[in-house]
C-alpha atoms as a PDB file:
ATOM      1  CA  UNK A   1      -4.092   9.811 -23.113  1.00  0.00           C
ATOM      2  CA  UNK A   2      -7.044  11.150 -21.321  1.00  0.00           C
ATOM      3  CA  UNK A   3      -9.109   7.494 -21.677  1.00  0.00           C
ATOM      4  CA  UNK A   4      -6.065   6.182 -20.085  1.00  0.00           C
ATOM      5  CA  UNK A   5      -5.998   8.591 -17.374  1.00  0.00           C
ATOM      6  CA  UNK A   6     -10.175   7.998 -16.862  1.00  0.00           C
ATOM      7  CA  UNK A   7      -9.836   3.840 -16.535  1.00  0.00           C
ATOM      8  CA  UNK A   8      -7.066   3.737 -14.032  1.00  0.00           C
ATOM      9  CA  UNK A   9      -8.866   6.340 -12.154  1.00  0.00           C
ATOM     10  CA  UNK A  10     -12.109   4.289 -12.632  1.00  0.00           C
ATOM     11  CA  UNK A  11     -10.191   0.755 -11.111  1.00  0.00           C
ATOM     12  CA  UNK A  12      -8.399   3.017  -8.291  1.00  0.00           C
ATOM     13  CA  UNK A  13     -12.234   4.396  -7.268  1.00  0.00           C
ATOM     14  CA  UNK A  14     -13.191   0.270  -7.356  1.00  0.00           C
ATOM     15  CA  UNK A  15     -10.606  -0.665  -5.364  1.00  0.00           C
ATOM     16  CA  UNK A  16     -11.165   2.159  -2.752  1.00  0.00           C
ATOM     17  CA  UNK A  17     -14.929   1.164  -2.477  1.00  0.00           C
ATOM     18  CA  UNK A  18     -13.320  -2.505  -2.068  1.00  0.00           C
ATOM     19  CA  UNK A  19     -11.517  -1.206   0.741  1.00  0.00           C
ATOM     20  CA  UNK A  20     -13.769   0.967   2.383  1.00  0.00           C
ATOM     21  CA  UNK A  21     -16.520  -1.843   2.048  1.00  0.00           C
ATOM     22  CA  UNK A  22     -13.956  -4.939   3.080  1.00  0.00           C
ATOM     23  CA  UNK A  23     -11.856  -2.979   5.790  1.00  0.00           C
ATOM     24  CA  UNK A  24     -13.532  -0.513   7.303  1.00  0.00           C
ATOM     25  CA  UNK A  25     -17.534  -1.623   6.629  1.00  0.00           C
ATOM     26  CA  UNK A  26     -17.312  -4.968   7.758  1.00  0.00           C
ATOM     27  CA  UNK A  27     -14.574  -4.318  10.086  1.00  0.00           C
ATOM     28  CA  UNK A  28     -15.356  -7.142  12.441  1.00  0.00           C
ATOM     29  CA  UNK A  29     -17.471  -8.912  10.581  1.00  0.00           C
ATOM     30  CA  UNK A  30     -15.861 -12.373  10.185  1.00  0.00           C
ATOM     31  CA  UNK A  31     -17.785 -14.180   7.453  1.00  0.00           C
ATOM     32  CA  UNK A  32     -16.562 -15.400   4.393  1.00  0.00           C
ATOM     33  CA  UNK A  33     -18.264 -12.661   2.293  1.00  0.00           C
ATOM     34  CA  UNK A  34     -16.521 -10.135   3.950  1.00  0.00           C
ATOM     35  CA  UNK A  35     -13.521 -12.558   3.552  1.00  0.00           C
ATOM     36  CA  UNK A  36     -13.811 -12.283  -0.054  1.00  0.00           C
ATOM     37  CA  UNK A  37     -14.005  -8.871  -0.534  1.00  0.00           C
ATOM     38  CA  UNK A  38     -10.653  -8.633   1.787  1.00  0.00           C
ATOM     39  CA  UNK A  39      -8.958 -10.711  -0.096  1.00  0.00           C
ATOM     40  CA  UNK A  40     -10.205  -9.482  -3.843  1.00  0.00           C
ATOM     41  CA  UNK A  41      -8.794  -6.035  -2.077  1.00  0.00           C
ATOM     42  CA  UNK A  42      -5.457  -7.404  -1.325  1.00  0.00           C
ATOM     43  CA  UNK A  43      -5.133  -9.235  -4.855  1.00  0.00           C
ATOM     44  CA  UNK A  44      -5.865  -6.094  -6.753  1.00  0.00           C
ATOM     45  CA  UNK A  45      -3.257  -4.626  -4.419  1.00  0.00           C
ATOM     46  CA  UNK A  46      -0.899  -6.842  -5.156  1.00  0.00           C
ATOM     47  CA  UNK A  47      -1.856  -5.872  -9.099  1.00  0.00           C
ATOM     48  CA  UNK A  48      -1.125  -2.710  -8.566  1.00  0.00           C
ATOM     49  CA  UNK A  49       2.608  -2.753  -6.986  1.00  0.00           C
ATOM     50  CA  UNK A  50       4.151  -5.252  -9.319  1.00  0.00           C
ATOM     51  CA  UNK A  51       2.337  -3.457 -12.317  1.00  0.00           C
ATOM     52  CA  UNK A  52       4.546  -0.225 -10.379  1.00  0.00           C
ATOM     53  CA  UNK A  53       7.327  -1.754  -9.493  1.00  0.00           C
ATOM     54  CA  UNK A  54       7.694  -3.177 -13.465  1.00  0.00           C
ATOM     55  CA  UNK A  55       6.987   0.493 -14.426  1.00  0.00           C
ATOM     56  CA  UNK A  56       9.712   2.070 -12.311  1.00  0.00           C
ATOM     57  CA  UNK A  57      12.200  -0.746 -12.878  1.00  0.00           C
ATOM     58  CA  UNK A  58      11.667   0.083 -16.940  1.00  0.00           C
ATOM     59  CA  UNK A  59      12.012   4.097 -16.358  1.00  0.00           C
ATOM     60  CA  UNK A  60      15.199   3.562 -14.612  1.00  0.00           C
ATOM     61  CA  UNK A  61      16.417   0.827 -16.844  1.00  0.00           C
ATOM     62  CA  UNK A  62      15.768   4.003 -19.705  1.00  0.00           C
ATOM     63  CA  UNK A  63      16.933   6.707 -17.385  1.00  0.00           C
ATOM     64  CA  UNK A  64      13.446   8.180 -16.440  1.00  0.00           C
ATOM     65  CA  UNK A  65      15.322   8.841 -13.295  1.00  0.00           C
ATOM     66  CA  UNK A  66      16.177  12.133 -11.085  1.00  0.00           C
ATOM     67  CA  UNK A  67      19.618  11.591  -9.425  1.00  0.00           C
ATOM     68  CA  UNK A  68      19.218  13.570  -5.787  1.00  0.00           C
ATOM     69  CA  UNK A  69      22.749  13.546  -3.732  1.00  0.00           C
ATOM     70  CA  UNK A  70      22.414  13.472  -0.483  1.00  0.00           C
ATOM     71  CA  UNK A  71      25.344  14.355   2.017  1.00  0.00           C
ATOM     72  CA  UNK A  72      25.949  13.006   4.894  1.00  0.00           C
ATOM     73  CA  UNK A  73      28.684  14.780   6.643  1.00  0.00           C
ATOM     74  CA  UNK A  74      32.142  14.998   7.739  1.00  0.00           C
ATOM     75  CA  UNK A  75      31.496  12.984  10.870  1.00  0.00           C
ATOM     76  CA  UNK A  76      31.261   9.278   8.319  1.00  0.00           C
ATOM     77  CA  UNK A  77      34.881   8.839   7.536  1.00  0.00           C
ATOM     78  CA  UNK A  78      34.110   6.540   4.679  1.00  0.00           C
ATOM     79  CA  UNK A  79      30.987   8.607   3.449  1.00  0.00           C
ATOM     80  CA  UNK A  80      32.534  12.221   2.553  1.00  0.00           C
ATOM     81  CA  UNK A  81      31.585  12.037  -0.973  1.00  0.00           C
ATOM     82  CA  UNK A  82      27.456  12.181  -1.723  1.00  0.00           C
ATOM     83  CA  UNK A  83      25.144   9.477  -2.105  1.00  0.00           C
ATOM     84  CA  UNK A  84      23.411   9.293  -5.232  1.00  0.00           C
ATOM     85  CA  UNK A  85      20.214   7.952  -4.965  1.00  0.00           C
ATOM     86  CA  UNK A  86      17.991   7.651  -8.579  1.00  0.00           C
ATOM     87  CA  UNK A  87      14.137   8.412  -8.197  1.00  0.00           C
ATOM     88  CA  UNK A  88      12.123   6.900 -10.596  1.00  0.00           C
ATOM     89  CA  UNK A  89       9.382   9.432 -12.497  1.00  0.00           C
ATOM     90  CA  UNK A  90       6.618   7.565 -11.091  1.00  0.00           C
ATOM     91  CA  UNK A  91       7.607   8.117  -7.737  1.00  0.00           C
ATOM     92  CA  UNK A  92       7.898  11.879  -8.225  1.00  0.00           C
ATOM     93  CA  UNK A  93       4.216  12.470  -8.303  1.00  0.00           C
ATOM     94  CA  UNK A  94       3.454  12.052  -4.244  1.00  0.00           C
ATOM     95  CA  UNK A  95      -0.277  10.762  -5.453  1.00  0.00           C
ATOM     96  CA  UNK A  96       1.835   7.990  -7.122  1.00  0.00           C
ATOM     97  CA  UNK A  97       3.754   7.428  -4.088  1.00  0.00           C
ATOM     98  CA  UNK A  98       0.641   7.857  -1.373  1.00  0.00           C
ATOM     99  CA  UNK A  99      -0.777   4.924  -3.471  1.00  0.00           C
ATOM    100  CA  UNK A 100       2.327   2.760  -3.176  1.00  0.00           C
ATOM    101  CA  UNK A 101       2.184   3.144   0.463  1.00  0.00           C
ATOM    102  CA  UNK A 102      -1.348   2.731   0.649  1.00  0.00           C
ATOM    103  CA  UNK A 103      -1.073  -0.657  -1.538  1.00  0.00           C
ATOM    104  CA  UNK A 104       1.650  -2.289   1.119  1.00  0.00           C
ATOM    105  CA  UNK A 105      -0.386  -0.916   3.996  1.00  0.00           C
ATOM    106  CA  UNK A 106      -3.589  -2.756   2.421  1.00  0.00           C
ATOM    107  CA  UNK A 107      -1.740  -6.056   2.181  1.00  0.00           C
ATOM    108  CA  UNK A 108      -0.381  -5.941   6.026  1.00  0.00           C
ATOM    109  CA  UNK A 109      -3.488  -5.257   6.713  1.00  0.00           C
ATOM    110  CA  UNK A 110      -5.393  -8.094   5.259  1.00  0.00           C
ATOM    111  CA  UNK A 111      -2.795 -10.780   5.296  1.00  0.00           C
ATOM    112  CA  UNK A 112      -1.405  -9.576   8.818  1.00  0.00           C
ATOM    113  CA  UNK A 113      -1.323 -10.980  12.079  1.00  0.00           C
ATOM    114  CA  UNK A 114      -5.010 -10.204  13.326  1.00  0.00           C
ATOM    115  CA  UNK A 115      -6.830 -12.259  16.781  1.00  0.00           C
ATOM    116  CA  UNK A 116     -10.125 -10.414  14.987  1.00  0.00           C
ATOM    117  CA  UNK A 117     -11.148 -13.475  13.554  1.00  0.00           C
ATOM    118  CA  UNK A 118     -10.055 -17.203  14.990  1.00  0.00           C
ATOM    119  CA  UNK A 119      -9.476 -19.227  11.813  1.00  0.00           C
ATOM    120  CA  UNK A 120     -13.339 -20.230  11.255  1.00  0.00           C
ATOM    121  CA  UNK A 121     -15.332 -19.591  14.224  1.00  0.00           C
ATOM    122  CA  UNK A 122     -15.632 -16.150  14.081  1.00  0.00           C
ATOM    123  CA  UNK A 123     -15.257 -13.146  16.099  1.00  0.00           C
ATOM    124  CA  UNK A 124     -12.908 -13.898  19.365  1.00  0.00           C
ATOM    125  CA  UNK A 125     -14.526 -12.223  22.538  1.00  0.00           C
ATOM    126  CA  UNK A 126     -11.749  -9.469  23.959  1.00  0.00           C
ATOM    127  CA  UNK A 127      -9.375  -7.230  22.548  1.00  0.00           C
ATOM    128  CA  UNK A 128      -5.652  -7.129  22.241  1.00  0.00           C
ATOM    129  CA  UNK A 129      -2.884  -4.601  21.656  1.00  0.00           C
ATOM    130  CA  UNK A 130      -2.310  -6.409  18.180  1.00  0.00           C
ATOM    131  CA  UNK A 131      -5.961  -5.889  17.070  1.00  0.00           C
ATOM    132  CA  UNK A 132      -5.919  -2.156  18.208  1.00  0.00           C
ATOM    133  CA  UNK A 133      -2.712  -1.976  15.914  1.00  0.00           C
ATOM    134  CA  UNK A 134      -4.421  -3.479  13.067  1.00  0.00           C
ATOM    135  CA  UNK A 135      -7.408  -1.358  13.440  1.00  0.00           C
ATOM    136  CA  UNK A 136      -5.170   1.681  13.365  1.00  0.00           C
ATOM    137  CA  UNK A 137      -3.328   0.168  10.458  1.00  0.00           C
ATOM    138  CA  UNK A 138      -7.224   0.458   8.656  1.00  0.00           C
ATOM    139  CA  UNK A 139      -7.372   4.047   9.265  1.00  0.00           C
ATOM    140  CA  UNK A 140      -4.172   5.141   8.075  1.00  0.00           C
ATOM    141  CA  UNK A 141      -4.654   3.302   5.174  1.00  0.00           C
ATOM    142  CA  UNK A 142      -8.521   4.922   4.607  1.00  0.00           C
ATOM    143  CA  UNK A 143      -6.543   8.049   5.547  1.00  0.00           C
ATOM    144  CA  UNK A 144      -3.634   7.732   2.741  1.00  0.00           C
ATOM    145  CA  UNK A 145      -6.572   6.637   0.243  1.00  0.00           C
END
């Protein structure tokens, strides 16, 4: 019920200040503090999609499901009839599904291909089009959160 509701509120609000203080706060910060708190980040992540990935695999294995057809056309020869596609309840609530995306984006993010950081010597001098693509990755992700 509602104590429910409050704790996975309460570990959602952790692992945004997580973010926020891994991602964006020590954004180039290459130490292994700020290390840690990346990859705490990413593991809670990682929690959090196969805890809703069991969830949604268990609602459709029960039928917790909306079927939505979707047609394609006349212009598919072998698709005339609909495609049924089966949305899981959890999914169906777009705060649910924001924080699905926002989990993946979080774990491209900190397990990604990055030139921020050189293995262990720290910050590399320069930019590149990969680290401006990561660093937008970081704010679409703050964004979604």
């Amino acid at each position: 019920g509602s104590i429910t509701c409050l704790v996975l509120q309460f570990i959602y609000l952790a692992h945004v200040a997580l973010f926020f203080t891994g991602f964006v706060g020590r954004g180039n910060d290459c130490g292994d503090d700020s290390r840690i708190i990346r990859y705490v980040t990413a593991g809670v992540s990682v929690t959090m999609i196969v805890t809703a990935v069991g969830l949604m695999v268990s609602q459709e294995r029960y039928g917790l499901v909306s079927r939505q057809e979707l047609t394609i056309g006349e212009r598919i020869p072998y698709l005339r009839r609909p495609i049924v596609i089966s949305i899981p309840r959890f999914l169906q609530n777009q705060w649910n599904t924001i924080r699905c995306i926002s989990n993946v984006l979080i774990l491209i993010t900190a397990f990604g291909p990055s030139s921020k950081c050189d293995g262990h010597s720290g910050l590399v001098e320069g930019g590149s089009v990969m680290e401006d693509g990561m660093r937008t990755l970081s704010a679409v992700t703050a964004v979604l959160m």
